[in-house]
C-alpha atoms as a PDB file:
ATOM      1  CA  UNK A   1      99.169  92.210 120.478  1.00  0.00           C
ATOM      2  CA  UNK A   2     102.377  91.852 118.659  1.00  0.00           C
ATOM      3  CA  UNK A   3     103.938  94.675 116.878  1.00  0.00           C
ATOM      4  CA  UNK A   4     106.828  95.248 114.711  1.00  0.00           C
ATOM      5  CA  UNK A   5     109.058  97.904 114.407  1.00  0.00           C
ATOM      6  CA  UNK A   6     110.908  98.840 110.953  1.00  0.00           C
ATOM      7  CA  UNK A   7     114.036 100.160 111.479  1.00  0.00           C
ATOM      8  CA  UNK A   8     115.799 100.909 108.235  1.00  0.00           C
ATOM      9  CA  UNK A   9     118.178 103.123 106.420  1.00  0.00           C
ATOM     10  CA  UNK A  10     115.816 104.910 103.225  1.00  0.00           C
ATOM     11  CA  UNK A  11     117.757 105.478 100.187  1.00  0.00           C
ATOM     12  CA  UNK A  12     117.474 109.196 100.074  1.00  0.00           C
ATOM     13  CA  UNK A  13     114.129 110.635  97.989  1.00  0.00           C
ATOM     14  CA  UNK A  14     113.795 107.440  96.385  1.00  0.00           C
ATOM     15  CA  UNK A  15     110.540 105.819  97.225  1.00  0.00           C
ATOM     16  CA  UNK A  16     111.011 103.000  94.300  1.00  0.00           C
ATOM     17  CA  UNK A  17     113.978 101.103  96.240  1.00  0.00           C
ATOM     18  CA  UNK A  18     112.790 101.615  99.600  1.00  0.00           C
ATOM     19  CA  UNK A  19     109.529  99.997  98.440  1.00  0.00           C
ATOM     20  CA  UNK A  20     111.928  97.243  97.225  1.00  0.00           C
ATOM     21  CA  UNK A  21     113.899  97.353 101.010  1.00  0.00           C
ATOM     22  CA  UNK A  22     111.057  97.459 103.047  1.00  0.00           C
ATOM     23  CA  UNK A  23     109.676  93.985 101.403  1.00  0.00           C
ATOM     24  CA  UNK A  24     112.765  92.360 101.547  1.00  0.00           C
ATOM     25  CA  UNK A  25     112.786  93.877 105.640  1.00  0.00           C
ATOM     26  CA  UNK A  26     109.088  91.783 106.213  1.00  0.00           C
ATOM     27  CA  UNK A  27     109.565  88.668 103.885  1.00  0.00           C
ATOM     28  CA  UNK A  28     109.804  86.394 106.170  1.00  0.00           C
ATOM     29  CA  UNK A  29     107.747  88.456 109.089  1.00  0.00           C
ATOM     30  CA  UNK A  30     104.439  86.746 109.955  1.00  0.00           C
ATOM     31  CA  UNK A  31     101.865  86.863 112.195  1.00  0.00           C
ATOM     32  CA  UNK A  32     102.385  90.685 113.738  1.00  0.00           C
ATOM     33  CA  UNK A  33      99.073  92.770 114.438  1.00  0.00           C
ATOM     34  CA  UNK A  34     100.954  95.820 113.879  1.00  0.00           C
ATOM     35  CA  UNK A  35     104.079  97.298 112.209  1.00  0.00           C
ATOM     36  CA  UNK A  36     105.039 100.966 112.367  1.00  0.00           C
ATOM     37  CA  UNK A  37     107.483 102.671 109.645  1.00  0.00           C
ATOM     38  CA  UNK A  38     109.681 105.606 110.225  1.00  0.00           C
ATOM     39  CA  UNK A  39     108.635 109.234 109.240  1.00  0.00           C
ATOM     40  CA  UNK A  40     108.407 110.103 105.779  1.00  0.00           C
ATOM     41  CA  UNK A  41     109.024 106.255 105.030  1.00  0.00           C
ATOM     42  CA  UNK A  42     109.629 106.447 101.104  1.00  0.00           C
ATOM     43  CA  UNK A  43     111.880 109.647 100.704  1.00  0.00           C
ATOM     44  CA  UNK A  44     113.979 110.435 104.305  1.00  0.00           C
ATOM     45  CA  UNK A  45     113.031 113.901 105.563  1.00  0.00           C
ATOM     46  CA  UNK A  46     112.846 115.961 102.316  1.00  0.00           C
ATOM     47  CA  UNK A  47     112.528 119.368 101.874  1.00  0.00           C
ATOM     48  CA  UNK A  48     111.310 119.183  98.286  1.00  0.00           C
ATOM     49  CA  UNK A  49     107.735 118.712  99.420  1.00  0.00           C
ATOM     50  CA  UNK A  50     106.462 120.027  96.266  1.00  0.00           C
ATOM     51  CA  UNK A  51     108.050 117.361  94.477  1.00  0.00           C
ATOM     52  CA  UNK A  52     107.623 114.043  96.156  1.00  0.00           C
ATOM     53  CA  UNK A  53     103.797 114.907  97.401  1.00  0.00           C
ATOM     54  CA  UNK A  54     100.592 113.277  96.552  1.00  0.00           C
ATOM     55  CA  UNK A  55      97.226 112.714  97.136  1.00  0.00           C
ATOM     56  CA  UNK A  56      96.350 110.707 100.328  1.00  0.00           C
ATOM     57  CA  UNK A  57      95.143 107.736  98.280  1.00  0.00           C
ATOM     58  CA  UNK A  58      98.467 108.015  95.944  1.00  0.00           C
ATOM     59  CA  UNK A  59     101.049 105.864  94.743  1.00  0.00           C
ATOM     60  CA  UNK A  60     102.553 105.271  98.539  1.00  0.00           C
ATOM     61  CA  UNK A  61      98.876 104.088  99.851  1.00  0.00           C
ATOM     62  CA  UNK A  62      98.576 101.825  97.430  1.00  0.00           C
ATOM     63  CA  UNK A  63     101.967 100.101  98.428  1.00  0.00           C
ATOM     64  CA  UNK A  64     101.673  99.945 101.971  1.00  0.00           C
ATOM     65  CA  UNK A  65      97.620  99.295 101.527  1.00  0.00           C
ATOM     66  CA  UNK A  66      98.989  96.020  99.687  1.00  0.00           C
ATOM     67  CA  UNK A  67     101.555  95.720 102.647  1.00  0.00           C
ATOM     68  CA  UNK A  68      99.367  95.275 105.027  1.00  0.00           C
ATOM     69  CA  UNK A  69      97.022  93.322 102.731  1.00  0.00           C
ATOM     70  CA  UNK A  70      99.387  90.226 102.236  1.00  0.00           C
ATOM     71  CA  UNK A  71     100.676  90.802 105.973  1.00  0.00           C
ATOM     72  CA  UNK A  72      97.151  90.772 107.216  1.00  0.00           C
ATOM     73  CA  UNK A  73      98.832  93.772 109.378  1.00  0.00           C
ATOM     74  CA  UNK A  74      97.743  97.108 110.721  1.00  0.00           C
ATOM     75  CA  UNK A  75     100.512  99.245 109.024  1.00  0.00           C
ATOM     76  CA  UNK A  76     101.329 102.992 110.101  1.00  0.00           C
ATOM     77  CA  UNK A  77     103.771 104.388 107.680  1.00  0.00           C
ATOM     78  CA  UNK A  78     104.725 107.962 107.023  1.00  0.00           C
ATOM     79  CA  UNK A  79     103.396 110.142 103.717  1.00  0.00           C
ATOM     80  CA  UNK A  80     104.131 113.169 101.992  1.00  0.00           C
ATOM     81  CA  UNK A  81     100.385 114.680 101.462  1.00  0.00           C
ATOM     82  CA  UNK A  82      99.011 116.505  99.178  1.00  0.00           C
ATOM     83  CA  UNK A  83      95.444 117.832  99.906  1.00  0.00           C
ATOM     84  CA  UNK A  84      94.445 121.075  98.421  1.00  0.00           C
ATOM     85  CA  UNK A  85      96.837 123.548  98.018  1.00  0.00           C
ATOM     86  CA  UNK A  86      98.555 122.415 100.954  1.00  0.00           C
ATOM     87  CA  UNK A  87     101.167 119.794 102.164  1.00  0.00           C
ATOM     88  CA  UNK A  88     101.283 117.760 105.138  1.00  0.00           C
ATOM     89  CA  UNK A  89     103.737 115.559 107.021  1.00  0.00           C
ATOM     90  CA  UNK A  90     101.122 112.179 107.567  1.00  0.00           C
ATOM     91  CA  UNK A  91     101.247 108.833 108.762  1.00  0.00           C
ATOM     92  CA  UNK A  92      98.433 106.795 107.390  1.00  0.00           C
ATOM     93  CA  UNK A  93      97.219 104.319 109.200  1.00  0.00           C
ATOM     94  CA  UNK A  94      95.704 100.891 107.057  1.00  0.00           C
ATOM     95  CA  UNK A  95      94.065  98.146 108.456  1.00  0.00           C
ATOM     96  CA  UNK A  96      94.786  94.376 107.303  1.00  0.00           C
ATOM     97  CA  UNK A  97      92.220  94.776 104.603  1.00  0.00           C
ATOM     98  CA  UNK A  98      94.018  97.606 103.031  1.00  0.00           C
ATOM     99  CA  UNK A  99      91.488 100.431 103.792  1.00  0.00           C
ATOM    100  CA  UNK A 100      92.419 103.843 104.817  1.00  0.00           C
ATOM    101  CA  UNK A 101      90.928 104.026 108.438  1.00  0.00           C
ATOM    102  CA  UNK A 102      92.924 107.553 109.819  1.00  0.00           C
ATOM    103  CA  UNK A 103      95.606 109.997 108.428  1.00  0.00           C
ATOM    104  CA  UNK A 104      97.809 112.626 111.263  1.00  0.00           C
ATOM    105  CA  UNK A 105      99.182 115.303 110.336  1.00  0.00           C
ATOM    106  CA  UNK A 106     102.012 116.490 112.254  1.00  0.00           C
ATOM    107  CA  UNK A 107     100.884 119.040 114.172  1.00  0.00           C
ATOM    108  CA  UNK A 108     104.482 120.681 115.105  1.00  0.00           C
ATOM    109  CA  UNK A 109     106.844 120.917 111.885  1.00  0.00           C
ATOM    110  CA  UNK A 110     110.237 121.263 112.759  1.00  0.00           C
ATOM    111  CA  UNK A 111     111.200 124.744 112.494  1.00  0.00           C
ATOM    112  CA  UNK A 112     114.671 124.890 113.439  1.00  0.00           C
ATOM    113  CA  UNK A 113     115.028 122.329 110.076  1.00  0.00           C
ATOM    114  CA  UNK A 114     112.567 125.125 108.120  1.00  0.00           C
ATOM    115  CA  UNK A 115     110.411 121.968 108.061  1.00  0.00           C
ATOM    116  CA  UNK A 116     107.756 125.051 108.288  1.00  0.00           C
ATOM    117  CA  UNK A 117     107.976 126.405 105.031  1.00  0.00           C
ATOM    118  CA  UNK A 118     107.997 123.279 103.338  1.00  0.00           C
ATOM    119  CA  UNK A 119     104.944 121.384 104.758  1.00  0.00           C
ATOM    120  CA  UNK A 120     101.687 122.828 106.592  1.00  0.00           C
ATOM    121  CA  UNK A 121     100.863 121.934 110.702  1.00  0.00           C
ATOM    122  CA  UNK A 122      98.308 119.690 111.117  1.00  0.00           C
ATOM    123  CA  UNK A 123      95.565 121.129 113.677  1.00  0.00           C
ATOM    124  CA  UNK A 124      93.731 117.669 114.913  1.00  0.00           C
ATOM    125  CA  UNK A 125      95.036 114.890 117.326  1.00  0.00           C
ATOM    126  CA  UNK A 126      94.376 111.814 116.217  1.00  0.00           C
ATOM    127  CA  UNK A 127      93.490 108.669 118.534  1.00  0.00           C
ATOM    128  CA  UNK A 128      93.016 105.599 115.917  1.00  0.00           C
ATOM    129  CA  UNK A 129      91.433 102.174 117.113  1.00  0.00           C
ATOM    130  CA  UNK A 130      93.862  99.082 116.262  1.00  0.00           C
ATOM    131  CA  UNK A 131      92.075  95.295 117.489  1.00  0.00           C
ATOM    132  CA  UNK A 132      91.313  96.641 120.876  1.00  0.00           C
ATOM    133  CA  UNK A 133      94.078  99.233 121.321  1.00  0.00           C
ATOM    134  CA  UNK A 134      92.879 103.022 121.444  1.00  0.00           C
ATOM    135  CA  UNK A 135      95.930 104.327 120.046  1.00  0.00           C
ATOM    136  CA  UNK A 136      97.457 107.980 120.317  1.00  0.00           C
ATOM    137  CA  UNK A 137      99.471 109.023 116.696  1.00  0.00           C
ATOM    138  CA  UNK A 138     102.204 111.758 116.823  1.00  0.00           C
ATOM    139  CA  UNK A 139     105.523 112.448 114.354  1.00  0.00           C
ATOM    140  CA  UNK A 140     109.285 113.072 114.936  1.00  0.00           C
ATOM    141  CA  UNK A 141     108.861 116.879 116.872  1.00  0.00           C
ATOM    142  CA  UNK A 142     105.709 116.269 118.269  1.00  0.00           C
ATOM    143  CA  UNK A 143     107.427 114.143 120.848  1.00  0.00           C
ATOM    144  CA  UNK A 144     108.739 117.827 122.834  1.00  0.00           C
ATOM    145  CA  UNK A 145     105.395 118.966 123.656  1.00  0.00           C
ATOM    146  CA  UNK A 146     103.655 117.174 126.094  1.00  0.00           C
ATOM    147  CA  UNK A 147     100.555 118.656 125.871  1.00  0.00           C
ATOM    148  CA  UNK A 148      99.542 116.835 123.062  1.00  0.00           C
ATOM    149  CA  UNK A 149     100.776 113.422 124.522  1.00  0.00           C
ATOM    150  CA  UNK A 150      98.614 114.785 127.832  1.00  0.00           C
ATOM    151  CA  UNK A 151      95.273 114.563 125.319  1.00  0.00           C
ATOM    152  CA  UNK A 152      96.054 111.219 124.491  1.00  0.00           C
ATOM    153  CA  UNK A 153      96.758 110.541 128.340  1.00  0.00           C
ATOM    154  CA  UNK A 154      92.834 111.890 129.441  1.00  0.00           C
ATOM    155  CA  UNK A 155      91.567 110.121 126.693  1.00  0.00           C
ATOM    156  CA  UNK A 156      92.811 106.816 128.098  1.00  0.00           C
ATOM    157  CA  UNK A 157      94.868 105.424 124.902  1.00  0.00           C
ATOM    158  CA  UNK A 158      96.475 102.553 125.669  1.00  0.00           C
ATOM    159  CA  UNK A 159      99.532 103.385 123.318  1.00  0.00           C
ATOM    160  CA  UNK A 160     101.065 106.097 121.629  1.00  0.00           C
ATOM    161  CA  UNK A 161     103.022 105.806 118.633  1.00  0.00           C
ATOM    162  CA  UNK A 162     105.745 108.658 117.295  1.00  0.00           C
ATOM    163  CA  UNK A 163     107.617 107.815 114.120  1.00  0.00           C
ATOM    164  CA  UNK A 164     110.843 109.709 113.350  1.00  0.00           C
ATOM    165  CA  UNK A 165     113.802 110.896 111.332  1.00  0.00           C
ATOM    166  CA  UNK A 166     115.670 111.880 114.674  1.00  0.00           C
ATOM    167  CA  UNK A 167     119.384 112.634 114.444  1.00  0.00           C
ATOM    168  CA  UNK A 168     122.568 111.177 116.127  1.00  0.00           C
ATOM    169  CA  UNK A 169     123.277 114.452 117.660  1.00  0.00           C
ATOM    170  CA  UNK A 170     119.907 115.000 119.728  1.00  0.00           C
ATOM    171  CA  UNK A 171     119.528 111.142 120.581  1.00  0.00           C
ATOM    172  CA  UNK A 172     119.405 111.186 123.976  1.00  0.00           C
ATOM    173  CA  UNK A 173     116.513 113.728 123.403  1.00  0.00           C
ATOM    174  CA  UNK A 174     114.445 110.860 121.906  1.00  0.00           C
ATOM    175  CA  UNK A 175     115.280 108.270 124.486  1.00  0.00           C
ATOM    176  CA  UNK A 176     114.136 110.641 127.697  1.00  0.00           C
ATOM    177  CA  UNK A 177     111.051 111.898 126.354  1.00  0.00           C
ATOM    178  CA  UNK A 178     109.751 108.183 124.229  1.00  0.00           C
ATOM    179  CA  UNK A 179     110.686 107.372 128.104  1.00  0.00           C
ATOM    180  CA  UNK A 180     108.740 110.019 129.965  1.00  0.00           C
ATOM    181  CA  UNK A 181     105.471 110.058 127.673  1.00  0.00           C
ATOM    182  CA  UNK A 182     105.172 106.451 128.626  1.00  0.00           C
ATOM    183  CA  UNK A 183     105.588 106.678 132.411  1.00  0.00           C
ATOM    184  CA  UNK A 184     103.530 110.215 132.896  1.00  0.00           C
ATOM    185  CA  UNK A 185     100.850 108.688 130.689  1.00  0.00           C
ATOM    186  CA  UNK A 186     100.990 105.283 131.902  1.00  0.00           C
ATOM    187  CA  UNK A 187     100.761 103.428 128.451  1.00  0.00           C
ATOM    188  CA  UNK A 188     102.501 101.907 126.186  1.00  0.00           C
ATOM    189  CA  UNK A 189     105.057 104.174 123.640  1.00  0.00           C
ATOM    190  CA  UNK A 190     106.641 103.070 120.569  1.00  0.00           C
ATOM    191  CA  UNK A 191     109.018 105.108 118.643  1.00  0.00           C
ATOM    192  CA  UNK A 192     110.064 104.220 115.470  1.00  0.00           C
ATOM    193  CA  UNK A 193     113.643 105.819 113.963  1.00  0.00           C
ATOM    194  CA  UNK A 194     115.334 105.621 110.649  1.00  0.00           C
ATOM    195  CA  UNK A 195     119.236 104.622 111.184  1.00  0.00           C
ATOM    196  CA  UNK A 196     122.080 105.478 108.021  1.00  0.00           C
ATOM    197  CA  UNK A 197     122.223 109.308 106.679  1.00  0.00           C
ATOM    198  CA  UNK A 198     120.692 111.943 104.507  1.00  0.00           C
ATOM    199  CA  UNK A 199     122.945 114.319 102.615  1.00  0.00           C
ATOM    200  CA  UNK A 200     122.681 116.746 106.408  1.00  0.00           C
ATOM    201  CA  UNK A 201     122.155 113.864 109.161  1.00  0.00           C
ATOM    202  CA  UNK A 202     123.326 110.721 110.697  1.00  0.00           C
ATOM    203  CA  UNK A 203     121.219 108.713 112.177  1.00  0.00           C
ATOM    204  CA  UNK A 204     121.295 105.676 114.559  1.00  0.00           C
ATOM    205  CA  UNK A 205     117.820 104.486 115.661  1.00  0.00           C
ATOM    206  CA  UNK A 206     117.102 104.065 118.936  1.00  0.00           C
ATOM    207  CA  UNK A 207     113.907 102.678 117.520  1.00  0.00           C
ATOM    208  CA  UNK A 208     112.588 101.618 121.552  1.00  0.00           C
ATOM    209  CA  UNK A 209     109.246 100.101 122.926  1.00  0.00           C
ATOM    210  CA  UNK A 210     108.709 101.375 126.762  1.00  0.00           C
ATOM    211  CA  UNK A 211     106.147  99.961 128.976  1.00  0.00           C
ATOM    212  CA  UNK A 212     103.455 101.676 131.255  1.00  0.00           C
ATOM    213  CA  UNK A 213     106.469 101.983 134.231  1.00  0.00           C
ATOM    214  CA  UNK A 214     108.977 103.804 131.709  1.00  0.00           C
ATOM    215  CA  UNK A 215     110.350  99.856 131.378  1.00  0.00           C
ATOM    216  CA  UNK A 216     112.313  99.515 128.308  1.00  0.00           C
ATOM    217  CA  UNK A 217     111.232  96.525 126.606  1.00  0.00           C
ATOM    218  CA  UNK A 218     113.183  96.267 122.814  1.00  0.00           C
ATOM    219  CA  UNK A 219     115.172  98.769 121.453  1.00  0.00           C
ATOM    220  CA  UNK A 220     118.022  98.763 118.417  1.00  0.00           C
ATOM    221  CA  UNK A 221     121.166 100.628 117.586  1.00  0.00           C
ATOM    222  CA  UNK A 222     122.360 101.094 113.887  1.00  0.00           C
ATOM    223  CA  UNK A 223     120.874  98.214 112.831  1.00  0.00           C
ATOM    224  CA  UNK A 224     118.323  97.661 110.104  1.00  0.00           C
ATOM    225  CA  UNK A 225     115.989  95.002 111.415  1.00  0.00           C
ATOM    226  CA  UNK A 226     112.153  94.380 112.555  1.00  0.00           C
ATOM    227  CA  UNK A 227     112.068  94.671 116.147  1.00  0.00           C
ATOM    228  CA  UNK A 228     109.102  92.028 117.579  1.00  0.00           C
ATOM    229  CA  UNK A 229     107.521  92.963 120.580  1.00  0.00           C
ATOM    230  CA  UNK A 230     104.321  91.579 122.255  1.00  0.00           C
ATOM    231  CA  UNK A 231     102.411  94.077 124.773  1.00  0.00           C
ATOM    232  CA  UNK A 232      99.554  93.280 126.519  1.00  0.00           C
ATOM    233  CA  UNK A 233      96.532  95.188 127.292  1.00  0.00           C
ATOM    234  CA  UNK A 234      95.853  94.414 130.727  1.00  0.00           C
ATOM    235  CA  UNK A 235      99.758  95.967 132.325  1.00  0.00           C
ATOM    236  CA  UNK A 236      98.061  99.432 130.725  1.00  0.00           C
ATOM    237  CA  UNK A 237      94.979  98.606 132.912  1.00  0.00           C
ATOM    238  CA  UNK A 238      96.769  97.408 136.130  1.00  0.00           C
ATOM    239  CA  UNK A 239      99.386 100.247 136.230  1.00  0.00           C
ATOM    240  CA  UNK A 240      96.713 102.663 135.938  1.00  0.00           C
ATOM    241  CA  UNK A 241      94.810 101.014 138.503  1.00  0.00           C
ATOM    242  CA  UNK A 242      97.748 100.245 141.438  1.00  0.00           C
ATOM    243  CA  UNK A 243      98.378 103.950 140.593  1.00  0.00           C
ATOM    244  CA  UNK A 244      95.402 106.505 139.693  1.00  0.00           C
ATOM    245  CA  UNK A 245      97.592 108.905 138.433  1.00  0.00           C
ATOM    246  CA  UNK A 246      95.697 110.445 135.741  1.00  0.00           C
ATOM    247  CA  UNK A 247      92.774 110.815 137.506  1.00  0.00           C
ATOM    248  CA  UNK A 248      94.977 113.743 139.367  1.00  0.00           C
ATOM    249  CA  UNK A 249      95.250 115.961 136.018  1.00  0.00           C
ATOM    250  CA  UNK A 250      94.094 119.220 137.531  1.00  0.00           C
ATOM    251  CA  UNK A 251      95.382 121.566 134.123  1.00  0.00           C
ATOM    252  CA  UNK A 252      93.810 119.622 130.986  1.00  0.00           C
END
């Protein structure tokens, strides 16, 4: 399957010219199964939940449902949610006919940001099917607690998938642990950055593919671009195989 990664720098809490940047971004991309946007994709990583939500089926569903309608592309992209009387940090996922098929929730808002206060935890882990990948969804903080990338490991997926707005300053953070979720689960990980700054944060991407073996296969610094990646179902099935790790999980 090929997949794309969108690494780009959103214009800060304006979702009407990062609708306009992310089209110009995939103009001339063609022919990728898959592309996966950065966390919160439309605003940066807000705080004014309350005034950038909306429905699940809003505004920002209908532009990346069209996205991955002319594409003919499974899109994940991140949402600010509004369901009830609470808000959620979400990445949709949309098939290439433009229908809804799951929503995550980040389960772990980022306290030490007071991402708490401002949007609810999720409370389900989410394994979506894309073609024939089984596919394990998680956002920005979720990536320190391995316990929920462990689920995903028992239940087989074949990739996991954490989008991000994940600062200069704890970079190195990101690249171990995108790293270690794909060798202790034996699958493919994709993590998918933002790169330019918000009015707190710089940010340089690191946007990185690893293999089943921890292998790093693309990753980009600074840059805005669409990294292009194929991966291949069968190294997820021979790794785990030649080495029967997870069949050893004694505390899950």
């Amino acid at each position: 399957m090929k997949i794309g990664l969108i690494q780009y720098s959103p214009e800060w809490e304006n979702k009407k010219e990062n609708k306009i940047k992310i089209s110009r971004l995939l103009e001339n991309q063609n022919g990728v199964s898959l592309f996966i946007l950065p966390e919160l994709t439309l605003t940066g990583f807000t705080m004014k939940s309350g005034e950038f939500c909306e429905p699940g089926d809003g505004e920002s569903f209908e532009y990346f449902s069209l996205l991955a309608l002319n594409k003919n592309a499974h899109v994940l992209a991140g949402i600010i949610e509004k369901d009830g009387s609470k808000i959620y940090n979400t990445m949709l996922h949309i098939n290439p006919e433009g229908e809804l098929v799951n929503k995550y929730r980040k389960i772990h808002p980022f306290t030490y940001s007071t991402e708490d206060k401002y949007y609810s935890g999720g409370e389900k882990t989410v394994v979506t099917q894309i073609e024939e990948w089984m596919t394990g969804l998680s956002i920005c903080y979720d990536l320190r607690f391995p316990e929920l990338y462990r689920i995903y490991g028992k239940a087989r997926t074949e990739l996991m998938v954490d989008i991000a707005n994940w600062p200069v300053a704890r970079i190195e953070h990101w690249r171990t642990l995108l790293k270690a979720r794909a060798i202790e689960n034996q699958c493919y990980v994709a993590g998918v950055n933002r790169v330019g700054s918000d009015p707190k944060l710089n940010y340089n991407g690191y946007s990185s593919l690893f293999d089943p073996m921890g292998d790093e296969i693309i990753c980009a610094v600074d840059s805005e671009e669409v990294l292009i990646a194929e991966i291949d179902i069968e190294t997820v099935n021979s790794v785990r195989e030649k080495f029967p790790f997870l069949q050893d999980i004694k505390l899950l």
